[in-house]
N, C-alpha and C. Protein backbone atom coordinates (compact mmCIF):
# COMPACT_ATOMS: atom_id res chain seq x y z
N UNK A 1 50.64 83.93 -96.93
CA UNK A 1 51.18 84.96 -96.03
C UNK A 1 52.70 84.99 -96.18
N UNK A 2 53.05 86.28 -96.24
CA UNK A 2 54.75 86.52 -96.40
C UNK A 2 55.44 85.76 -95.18
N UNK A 3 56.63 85.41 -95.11
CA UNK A 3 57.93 85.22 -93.91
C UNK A 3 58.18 86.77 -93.22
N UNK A 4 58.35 87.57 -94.41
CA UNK A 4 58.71 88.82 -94.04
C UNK A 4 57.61 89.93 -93.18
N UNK A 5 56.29 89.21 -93.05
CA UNK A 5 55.32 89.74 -92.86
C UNK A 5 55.51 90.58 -91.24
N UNK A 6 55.33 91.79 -90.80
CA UNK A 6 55.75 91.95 -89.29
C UNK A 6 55.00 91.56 -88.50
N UNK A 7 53.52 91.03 -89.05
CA UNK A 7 52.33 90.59 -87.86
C UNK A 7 53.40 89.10 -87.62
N UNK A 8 53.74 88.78 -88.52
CA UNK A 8 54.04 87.05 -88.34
C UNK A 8 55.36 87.12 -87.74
N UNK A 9 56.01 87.52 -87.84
CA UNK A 9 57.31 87.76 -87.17
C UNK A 9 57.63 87.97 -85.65
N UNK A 10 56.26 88.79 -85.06
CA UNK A 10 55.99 89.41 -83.98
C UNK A 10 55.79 88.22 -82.61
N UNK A 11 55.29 87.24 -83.10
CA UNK A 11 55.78 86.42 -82.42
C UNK A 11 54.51 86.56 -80.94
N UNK A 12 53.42 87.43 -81.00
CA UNK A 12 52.72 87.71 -80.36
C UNK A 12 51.49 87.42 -80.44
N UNK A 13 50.06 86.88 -79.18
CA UNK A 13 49.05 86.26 -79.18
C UNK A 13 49.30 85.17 -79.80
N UNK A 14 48.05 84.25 -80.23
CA UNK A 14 47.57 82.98 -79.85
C UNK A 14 47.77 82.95 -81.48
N UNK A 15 48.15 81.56 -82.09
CA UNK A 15 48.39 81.57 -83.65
C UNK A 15 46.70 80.76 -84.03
N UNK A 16 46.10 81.25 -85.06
CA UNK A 16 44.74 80.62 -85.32
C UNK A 16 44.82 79.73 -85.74
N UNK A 17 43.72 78.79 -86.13
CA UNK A 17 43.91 77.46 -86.99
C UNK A 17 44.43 77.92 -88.00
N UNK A 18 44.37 78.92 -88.72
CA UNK A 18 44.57 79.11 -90.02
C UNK A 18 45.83 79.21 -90.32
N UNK A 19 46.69 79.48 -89.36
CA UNK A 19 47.94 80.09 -89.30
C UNK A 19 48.80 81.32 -88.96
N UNK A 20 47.21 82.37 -88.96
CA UNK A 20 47.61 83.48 -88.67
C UNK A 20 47.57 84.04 -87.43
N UNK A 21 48.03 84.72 -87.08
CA UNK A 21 48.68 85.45 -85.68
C UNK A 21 47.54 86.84 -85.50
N UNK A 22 46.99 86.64 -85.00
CA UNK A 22 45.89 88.18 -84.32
C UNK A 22 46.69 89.37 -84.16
N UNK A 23 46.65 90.17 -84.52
CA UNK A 23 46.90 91.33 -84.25
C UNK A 23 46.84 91.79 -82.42
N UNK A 24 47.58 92.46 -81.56
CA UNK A 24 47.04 92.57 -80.13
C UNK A 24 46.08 93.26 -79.87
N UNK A 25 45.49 92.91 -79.09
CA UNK A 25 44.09 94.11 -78.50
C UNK A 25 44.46 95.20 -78.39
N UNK A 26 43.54 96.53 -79.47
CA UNK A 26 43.94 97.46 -78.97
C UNK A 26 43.02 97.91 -78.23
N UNK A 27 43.41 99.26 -77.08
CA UNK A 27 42.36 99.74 -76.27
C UNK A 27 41.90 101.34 -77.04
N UNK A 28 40.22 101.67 -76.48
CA UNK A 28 39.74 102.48 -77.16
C UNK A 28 39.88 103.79 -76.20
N UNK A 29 41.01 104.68 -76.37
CA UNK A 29 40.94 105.84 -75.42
C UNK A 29 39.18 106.44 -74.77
N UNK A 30 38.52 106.20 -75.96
CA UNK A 30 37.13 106.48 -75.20
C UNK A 30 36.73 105.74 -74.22
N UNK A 31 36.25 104.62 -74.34
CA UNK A 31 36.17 103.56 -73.30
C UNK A 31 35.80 103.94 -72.14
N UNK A 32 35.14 103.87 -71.44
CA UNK A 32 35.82 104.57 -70.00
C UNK A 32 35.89 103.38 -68.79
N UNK A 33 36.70 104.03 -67.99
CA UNK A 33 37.50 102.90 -67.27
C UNK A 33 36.48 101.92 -66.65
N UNK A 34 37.16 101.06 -65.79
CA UNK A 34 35.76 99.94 -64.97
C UNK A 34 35.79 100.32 -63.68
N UNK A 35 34.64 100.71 -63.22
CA UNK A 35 34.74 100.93 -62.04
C UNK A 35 35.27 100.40 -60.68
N UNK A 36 35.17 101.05 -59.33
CA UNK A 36 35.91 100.26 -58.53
C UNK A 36 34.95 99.61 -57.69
N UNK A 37 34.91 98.37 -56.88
CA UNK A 37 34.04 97.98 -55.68
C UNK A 37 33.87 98.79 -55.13
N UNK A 38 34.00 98.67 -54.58
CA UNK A 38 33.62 98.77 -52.73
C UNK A 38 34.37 98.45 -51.82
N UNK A 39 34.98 96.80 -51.90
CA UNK A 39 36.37 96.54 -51.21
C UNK A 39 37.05 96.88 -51.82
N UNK A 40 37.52 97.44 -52.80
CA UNK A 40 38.96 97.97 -53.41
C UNK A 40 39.44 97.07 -54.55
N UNK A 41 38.63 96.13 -54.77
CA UNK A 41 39.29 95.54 -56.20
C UNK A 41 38.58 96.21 -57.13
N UNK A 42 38.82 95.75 -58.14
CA UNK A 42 38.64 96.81 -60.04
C UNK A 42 37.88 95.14 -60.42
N UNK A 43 36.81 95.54 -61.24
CA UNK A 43 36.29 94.32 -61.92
C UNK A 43 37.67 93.78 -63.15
N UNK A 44 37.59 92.98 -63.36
CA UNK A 44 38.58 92.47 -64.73
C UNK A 44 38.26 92.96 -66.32
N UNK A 45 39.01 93.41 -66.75
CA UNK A 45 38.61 94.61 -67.97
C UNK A 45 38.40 93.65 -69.02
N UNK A 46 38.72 92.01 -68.84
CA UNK A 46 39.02 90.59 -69.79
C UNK A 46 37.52 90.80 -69.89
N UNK A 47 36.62 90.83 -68.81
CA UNK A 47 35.53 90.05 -68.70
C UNK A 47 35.15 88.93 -67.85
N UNK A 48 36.26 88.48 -67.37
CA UNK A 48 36.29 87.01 -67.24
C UNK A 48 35.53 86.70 -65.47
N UNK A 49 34.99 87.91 -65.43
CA UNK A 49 34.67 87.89 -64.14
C UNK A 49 35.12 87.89 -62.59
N UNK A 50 36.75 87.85 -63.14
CA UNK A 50 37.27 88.27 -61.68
C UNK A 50 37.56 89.58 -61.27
N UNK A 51 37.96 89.82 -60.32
CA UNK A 51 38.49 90.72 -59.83
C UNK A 51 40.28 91.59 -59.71
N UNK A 52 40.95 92.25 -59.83
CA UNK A 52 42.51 93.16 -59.58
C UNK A 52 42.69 93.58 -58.31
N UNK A 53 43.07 93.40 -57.46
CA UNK A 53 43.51 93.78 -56.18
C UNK A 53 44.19 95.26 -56.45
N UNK A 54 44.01 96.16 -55.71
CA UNK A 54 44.31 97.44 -55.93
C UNK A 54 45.16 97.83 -54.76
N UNK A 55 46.07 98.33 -54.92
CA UNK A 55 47.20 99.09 -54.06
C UNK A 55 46.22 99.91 -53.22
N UNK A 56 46.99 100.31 -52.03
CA UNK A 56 46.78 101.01 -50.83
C UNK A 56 46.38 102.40 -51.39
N UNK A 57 47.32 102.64 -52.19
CA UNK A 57 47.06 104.46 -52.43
C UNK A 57 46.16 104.67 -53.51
N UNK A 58 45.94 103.28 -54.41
CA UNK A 58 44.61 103.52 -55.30
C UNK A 58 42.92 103.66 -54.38
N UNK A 59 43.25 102.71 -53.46
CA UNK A 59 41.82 102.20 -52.39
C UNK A 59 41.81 103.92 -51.68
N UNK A 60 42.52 104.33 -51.39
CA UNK A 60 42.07 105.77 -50.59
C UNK A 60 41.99 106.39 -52.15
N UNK A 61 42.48 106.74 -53.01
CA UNK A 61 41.92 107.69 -54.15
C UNK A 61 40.57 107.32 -54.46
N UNK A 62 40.30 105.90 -54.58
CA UNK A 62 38.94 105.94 -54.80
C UNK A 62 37.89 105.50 -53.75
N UNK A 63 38.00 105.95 -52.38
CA UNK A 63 37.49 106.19 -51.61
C UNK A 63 36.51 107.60 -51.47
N UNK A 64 34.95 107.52 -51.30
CA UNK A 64 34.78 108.47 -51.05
C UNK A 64 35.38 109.86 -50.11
N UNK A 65 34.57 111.22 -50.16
CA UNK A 65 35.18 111.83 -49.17
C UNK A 65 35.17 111.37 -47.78
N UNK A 66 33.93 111.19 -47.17
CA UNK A 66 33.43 111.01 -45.74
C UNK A 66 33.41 109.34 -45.72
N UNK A 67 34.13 108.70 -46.18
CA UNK A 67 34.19 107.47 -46.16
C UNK A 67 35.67 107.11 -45.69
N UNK A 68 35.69 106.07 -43.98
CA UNK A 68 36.71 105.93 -43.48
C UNK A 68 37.06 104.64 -43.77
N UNK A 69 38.25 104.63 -43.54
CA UNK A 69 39.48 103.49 -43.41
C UNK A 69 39.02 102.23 -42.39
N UNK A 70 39.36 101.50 -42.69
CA UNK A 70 39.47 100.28 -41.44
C UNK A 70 39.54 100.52 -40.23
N UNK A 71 41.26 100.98 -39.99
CA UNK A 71 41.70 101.55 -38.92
C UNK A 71 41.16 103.43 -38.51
N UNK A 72 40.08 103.97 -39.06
CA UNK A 72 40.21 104.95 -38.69
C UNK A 72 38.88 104.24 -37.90
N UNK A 73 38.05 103.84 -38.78
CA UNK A 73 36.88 103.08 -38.15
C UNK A 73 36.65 102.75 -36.80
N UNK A 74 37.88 101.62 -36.51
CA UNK A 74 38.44 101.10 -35.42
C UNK A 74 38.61 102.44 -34.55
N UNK A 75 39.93 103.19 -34.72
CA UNK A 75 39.72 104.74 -33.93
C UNK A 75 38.39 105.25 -33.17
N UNK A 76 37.92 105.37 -34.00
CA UNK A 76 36.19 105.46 -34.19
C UNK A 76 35.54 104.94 -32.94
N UNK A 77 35.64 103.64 -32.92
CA UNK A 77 34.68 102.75 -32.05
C UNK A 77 35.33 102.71 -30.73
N UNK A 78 36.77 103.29 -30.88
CA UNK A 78 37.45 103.35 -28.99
C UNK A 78 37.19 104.71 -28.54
N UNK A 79 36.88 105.55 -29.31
CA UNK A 79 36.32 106.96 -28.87
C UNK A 79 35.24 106.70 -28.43
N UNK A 80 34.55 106.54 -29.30
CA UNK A 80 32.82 105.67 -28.60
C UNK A 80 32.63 105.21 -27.06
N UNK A 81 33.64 104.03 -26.96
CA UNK A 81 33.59 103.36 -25.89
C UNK A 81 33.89 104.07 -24.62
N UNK A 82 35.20 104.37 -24.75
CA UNK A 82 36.01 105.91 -23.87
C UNK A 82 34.93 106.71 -23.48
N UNK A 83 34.28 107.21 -24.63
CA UNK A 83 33.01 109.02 -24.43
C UNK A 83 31.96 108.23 -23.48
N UNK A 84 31.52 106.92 -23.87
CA UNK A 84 30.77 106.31 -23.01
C UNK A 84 31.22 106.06 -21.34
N UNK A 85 32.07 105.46 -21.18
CA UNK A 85 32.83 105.16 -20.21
C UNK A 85 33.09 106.62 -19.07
N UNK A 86 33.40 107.40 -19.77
CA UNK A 86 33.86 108.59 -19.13
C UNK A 86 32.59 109.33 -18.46
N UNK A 87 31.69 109.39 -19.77
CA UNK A 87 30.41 110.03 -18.88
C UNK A 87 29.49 109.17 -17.76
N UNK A 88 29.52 107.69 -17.68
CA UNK A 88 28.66 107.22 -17.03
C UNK A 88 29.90 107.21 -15.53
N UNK A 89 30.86 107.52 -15.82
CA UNK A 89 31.61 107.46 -14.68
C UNK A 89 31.62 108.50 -14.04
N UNK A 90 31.87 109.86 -14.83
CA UNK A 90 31.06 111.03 -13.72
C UNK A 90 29.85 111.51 -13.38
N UNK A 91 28.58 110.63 -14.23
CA UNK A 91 27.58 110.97 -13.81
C UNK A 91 27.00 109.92 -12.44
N UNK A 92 28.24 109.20 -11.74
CA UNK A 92 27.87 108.49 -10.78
C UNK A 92 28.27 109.49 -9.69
N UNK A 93 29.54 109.75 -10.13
CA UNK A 93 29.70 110.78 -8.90
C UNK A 93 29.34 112.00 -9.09
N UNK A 94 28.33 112.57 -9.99
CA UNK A 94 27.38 113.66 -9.81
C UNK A 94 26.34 113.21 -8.89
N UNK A 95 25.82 111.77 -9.09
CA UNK A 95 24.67 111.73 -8.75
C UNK A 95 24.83 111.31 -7.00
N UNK A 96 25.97 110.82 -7.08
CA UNK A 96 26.10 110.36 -5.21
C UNK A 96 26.62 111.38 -4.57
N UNK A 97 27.45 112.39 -5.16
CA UNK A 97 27.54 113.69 -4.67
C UNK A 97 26.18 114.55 -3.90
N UNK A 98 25.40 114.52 -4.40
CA UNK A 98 24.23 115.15 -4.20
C UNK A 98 24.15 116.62 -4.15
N UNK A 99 24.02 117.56 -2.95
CA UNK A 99 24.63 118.81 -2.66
C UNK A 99 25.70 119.30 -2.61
N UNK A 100 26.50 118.24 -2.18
CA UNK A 100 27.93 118.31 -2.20
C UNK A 100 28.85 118.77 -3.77
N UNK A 101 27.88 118.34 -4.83
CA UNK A 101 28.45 119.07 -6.01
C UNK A 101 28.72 120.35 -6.73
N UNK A 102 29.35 120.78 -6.57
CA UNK A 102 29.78 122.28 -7.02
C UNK A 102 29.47 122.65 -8.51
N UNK A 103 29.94 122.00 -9.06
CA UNK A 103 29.59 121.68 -10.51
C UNK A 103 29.98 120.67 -11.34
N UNK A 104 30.14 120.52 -12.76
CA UNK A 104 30.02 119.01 -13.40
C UNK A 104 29.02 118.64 -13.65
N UNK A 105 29.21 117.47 -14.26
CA UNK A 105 30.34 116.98 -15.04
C UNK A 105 31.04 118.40 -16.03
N UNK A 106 32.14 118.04 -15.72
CA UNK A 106 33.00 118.98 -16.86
C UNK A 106 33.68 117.62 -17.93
N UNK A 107 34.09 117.88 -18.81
CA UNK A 107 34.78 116.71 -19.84
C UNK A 107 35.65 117.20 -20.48
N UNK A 108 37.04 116.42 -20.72
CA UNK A 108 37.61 116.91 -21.92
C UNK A 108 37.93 116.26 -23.15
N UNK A 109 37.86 116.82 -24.26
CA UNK A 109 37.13 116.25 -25.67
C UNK A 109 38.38 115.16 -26.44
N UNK A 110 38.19 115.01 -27.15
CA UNK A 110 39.18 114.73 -28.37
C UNK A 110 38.59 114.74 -30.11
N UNK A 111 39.03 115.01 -30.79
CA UNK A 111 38.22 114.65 -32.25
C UNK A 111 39.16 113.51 -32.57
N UNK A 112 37.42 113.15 -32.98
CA UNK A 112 37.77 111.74 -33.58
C UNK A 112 37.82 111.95 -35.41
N UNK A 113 38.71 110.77 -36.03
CA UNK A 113 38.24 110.72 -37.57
C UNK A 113 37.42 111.09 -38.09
N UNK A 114 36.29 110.87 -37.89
CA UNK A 114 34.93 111.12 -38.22
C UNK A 114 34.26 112.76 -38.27
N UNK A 115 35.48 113.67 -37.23
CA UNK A 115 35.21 115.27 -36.78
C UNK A 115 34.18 115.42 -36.24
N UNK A 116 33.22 114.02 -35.09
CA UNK A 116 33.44 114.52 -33.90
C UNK A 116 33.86 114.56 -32.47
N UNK A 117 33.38 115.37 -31.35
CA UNK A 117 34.35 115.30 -30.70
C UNK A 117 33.75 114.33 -29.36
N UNK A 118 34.46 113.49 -28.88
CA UNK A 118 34.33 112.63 -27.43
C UNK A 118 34.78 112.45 -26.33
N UNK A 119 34.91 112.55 -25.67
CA UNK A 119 34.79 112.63 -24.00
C UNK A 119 36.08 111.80 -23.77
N UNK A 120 37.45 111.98 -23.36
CA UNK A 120 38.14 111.14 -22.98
C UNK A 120 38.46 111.13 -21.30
N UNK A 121 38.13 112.27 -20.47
CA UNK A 121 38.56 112.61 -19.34
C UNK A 121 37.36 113.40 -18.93
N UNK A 122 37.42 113.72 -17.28
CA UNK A 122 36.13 114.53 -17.09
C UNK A 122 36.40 114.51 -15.56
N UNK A 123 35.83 115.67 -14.92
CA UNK A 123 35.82 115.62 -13.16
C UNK A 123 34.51 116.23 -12.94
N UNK A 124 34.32 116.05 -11.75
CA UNK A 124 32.69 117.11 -10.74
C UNK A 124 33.86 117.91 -9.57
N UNK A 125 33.34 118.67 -9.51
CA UNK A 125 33.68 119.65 -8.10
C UNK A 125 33.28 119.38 -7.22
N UNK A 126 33.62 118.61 -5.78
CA UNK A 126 32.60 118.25 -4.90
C UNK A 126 33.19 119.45 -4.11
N UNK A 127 32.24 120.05 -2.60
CA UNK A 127 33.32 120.31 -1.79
C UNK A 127 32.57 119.88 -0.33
N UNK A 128 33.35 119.83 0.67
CA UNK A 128 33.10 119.02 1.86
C UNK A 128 32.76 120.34 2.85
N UNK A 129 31.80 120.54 3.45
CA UNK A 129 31.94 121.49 4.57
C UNK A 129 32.09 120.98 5.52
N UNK A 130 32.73 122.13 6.57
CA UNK A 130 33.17 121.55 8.07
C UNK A 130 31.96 120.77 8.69
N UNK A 131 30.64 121.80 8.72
CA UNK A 131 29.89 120.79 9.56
C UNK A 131 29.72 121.78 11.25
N UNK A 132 28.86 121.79 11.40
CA UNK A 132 27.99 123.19 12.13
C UNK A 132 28.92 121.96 13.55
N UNK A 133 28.04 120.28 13.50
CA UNK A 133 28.18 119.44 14.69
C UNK A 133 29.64 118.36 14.18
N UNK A 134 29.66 117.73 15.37
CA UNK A 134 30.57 116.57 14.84
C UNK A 134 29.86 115.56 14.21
N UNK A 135 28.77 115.74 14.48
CA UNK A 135 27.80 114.69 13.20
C UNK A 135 27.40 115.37 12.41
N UNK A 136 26.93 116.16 12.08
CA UNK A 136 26.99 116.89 10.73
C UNK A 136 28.29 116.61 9.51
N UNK A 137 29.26 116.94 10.39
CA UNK A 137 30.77 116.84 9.94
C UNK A 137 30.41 114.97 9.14
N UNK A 138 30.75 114.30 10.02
CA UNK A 138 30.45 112.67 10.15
C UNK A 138 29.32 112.64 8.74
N UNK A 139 28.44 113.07 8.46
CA UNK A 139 27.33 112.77 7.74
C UNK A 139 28.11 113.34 6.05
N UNK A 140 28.58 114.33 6.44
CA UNK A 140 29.15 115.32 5.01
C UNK A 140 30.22 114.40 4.49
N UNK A 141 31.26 113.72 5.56
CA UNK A 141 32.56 113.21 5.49
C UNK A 141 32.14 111.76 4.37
N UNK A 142 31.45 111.55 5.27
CA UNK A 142 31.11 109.94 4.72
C UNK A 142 29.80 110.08 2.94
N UNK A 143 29.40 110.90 3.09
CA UNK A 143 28.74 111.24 1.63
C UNK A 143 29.92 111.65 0.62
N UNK A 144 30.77 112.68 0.68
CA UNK A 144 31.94 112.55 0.05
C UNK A 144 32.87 110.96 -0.33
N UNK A 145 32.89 110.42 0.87
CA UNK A 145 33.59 109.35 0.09
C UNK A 145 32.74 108.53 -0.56
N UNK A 146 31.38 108.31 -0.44
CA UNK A 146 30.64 107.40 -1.12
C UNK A 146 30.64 108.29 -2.53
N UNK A 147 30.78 109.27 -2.54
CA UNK A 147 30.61 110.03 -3.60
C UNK A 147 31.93 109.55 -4.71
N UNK A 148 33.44 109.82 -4.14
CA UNK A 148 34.92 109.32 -4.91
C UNK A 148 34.79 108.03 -4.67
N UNK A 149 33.82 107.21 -4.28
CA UNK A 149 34.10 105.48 -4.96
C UNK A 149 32.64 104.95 -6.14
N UNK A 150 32.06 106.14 -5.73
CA UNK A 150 30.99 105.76 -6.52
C UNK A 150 30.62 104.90 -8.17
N UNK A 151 31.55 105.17 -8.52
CA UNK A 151 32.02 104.83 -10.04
C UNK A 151 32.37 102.83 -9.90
N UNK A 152 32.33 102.15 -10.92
CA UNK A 152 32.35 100.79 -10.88
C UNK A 152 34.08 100.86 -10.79
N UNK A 153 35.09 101.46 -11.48
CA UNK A 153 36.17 101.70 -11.70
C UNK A 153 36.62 102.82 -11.09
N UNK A 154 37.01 103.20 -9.57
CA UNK A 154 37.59 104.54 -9.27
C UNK A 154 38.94 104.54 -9.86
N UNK A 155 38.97 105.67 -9.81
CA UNK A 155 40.78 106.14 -10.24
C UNK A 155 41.50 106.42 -9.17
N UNK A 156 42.74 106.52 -9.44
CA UNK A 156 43.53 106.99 -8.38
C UNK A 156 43.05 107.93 -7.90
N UNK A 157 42.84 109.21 -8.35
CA UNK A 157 42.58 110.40 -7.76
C UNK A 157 41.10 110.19 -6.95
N UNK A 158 40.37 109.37 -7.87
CA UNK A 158 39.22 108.93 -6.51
C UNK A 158 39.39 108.83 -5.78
N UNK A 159 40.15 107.54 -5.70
CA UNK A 159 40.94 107.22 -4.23
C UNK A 159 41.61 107.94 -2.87
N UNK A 160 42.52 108.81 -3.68
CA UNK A 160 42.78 109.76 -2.65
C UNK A 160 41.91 110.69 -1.98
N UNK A 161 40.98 111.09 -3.10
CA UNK A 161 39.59 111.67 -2.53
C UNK A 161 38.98 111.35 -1.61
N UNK A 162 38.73 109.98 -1.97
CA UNK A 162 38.10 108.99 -0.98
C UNK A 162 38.52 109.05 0.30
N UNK A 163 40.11 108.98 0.36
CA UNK A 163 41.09 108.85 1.71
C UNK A 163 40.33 109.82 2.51
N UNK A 164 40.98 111.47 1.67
CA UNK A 164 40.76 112.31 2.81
C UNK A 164 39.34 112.32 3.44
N UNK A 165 38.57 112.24 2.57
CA UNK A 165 36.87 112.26 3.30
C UNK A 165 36.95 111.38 4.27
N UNK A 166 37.61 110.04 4.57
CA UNK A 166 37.71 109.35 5.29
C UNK A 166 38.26 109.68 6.70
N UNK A 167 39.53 110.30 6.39
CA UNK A 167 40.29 111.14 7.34
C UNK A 167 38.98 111.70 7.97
N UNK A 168 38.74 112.34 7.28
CA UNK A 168 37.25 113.36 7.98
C UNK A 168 36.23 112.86 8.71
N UNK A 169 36.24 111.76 8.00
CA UNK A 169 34.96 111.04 9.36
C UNK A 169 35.71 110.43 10.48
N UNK A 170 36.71 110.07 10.30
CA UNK A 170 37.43 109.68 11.26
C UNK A 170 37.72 110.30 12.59
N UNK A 171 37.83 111.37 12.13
CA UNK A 171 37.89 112.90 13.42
C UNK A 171 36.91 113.53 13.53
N UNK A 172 35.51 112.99 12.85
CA UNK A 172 34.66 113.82 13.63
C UNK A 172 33.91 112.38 14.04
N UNK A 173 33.90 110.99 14.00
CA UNK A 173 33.56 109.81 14.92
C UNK A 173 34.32 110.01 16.17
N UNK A 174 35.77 110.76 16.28
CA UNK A 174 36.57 110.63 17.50
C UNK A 174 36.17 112.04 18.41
N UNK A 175 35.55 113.05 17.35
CA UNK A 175 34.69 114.61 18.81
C UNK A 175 33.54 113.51 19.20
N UNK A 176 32.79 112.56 18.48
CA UNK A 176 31.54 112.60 19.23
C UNK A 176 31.90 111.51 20.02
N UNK A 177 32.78 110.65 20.05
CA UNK A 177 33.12 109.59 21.16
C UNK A 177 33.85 111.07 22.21
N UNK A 178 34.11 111.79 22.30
CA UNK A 178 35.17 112.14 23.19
C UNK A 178 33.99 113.54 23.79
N UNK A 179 32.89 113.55 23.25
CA UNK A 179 31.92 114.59 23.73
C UNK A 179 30.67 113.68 24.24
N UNK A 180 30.89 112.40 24.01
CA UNK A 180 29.84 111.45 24.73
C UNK A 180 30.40 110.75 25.80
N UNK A 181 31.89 110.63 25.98
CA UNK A 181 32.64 110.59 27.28
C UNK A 181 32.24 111.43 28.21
N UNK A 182 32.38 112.90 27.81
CA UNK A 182 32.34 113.95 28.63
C UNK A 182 31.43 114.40 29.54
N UNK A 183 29.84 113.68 28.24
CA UNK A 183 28.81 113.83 29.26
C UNK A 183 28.21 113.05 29.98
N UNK A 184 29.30 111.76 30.01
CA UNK A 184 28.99 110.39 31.22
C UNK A 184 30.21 111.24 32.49
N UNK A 185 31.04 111.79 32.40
CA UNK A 185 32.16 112.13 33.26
C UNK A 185 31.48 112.94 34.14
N UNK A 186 30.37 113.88 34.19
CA UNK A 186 29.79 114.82 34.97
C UNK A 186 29.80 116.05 34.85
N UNK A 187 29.98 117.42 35.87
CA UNK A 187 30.19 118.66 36.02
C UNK A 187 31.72 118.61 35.56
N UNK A 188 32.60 118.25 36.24
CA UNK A 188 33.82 118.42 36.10
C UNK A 188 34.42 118.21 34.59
N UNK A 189 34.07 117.27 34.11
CA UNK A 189 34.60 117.10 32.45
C UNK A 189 33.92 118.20 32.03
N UNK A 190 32.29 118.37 32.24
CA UNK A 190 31.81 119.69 31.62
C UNK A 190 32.89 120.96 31.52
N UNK A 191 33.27 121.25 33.13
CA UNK A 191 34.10 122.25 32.89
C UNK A 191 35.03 122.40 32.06
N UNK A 192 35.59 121.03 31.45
CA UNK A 192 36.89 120.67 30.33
C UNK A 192 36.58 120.99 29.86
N UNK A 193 35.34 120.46 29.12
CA UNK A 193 34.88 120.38 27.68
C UNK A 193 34.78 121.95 27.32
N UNK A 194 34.33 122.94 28.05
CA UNK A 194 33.94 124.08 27.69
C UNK A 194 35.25 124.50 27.43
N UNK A 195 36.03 124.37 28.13
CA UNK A 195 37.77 125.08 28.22
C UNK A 195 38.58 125.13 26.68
N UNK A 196 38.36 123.37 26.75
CA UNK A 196 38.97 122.94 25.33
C UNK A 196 37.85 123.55 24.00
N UNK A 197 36.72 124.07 24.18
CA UNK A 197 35.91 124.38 23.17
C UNK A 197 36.13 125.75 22.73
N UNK A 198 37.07 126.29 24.01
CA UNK A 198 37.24 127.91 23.73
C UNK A 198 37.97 128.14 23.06
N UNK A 199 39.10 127.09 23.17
CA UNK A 199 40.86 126.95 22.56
C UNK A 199 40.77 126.16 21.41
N UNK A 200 39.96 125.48 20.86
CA UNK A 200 39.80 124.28 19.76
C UNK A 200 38.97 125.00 18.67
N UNK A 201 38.87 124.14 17.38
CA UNK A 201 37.95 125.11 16.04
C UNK A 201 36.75 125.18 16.71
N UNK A 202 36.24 126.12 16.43
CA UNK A 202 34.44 126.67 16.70
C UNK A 202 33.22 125.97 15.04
N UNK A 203 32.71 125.22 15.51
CA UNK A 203 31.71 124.69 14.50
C UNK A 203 30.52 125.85 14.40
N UNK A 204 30.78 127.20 13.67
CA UNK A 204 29.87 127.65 13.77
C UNK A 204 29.58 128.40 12.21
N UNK A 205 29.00 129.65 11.84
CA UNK A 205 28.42 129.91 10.87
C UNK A 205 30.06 130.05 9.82
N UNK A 206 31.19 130.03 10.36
CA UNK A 206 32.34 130.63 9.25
C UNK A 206 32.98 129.00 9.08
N UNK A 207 32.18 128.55 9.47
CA UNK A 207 33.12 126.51 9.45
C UNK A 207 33.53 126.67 7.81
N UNK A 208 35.13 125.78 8.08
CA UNK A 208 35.79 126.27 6.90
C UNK A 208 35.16 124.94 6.24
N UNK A 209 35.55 124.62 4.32
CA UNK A 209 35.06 123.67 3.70
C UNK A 209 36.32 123.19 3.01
N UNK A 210 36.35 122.31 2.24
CA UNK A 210 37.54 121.71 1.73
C UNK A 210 36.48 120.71 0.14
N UNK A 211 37.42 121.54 -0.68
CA UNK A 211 37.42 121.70 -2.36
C UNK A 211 37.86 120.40 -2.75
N UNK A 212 37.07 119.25 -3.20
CA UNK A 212 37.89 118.62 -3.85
C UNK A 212 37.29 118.01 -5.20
N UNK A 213 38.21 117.23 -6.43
CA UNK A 213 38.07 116.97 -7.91
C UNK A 213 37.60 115.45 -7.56
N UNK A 214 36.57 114.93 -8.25
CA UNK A 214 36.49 113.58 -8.41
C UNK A 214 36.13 112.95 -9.96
């Protein structure tokens, strides 16, 4: 073999027993490439049975279409939980509402990664009527609030819901204490009672109602 030779000169690959120097691997444009996993590494093109760790922006190129990310995944599974969460929470206060429900569940959506859509928020319409008696009133008042705590988790706005219905039984427990006074007091309170019934709200067919979100 020459000195002058350029394979020998080259100074490149593994020198044989013989003395001579290999030529480098060439690659065959036909060939076609090695495919990718599944987790994102490339098999080893050596052979040697390992694996190439692949960059971020190779792993999404060779990602299918409808095939998500880690983190979109993740996305994924808190929409889930949320759409779950949201509906079993207004279908408590649909269901303890009873008549009192106007309508609902209503929901409002979000799209998820995946394109579709889940439940992040949601209300029922309850509404409270006056109530013909002061127990009537008392019976409506107190179903409303069982209705805004109904949920394992109320919200604020439950809460306040809750309040006013409360308010409400509150003042109609205080007509029937103050109309069961009246009729231990005799004729004479009678005559009150009628006075103040002329001048005070009338519980009758126009009894007003009160609208509220839970």
């Amino acid at each position: 073999m020459r000195l002058d030779d350029p394979i020998a000169q080259s100074g490149l690959g593994l020198t044989t027993p013989g003395g001579m120097t290999p030529p480098p691997a060439l690659v065959d444009p036909a060939r076609p490439r090695a495919p990718t996993e599944p987790s994102g590494r490339r098999p080893d093109p050596l052979g040697n049975g390992d694996s190439v760790e692949l960059s971020a922006a190779a792993r999404r190129a060779a990602r299918r279409p409808n095939e998500l990310t880690e983190e979109e995944q993740q996305v994924v599974e808190e929409l889930q939980a949320r759409d779950r969460e949201v509906r079993a929470h207004e279908q408590a206060h649909k269901a303890a509402a009873g008549e009192l429900a106007v309508s609902g569940p209503s929901y409002d959506y979000q799209r998820g990664p995946d394109g579709r859509q889940y439940a992040i928020g949601g209300h029922v319409d309850i509404r409270i009527p006056e109530g013909r008696t002061p127990e009537e009133k008392l019976r409506l008042a107190q179903k409303a609030e069982a209705a805004a705590t109904a949920p394992a988790e109320p919200s604020s706005q439950d809460r306040r819901v809750a309040a006013r219905a409360a308010a409400q039984a509150s003042e109609a427990e205080r007509e029937i204490r103050d109309h069961r006074l009246a009729d231990r007091s005799g004729p004479i309170a009678t005559t009150t009672r009628d006075d103040a019934d002329q001048s005070g709200p009338r519980h009758d067919g126009a009894a007003r109602s009160i609208d509220l979100l839970v």
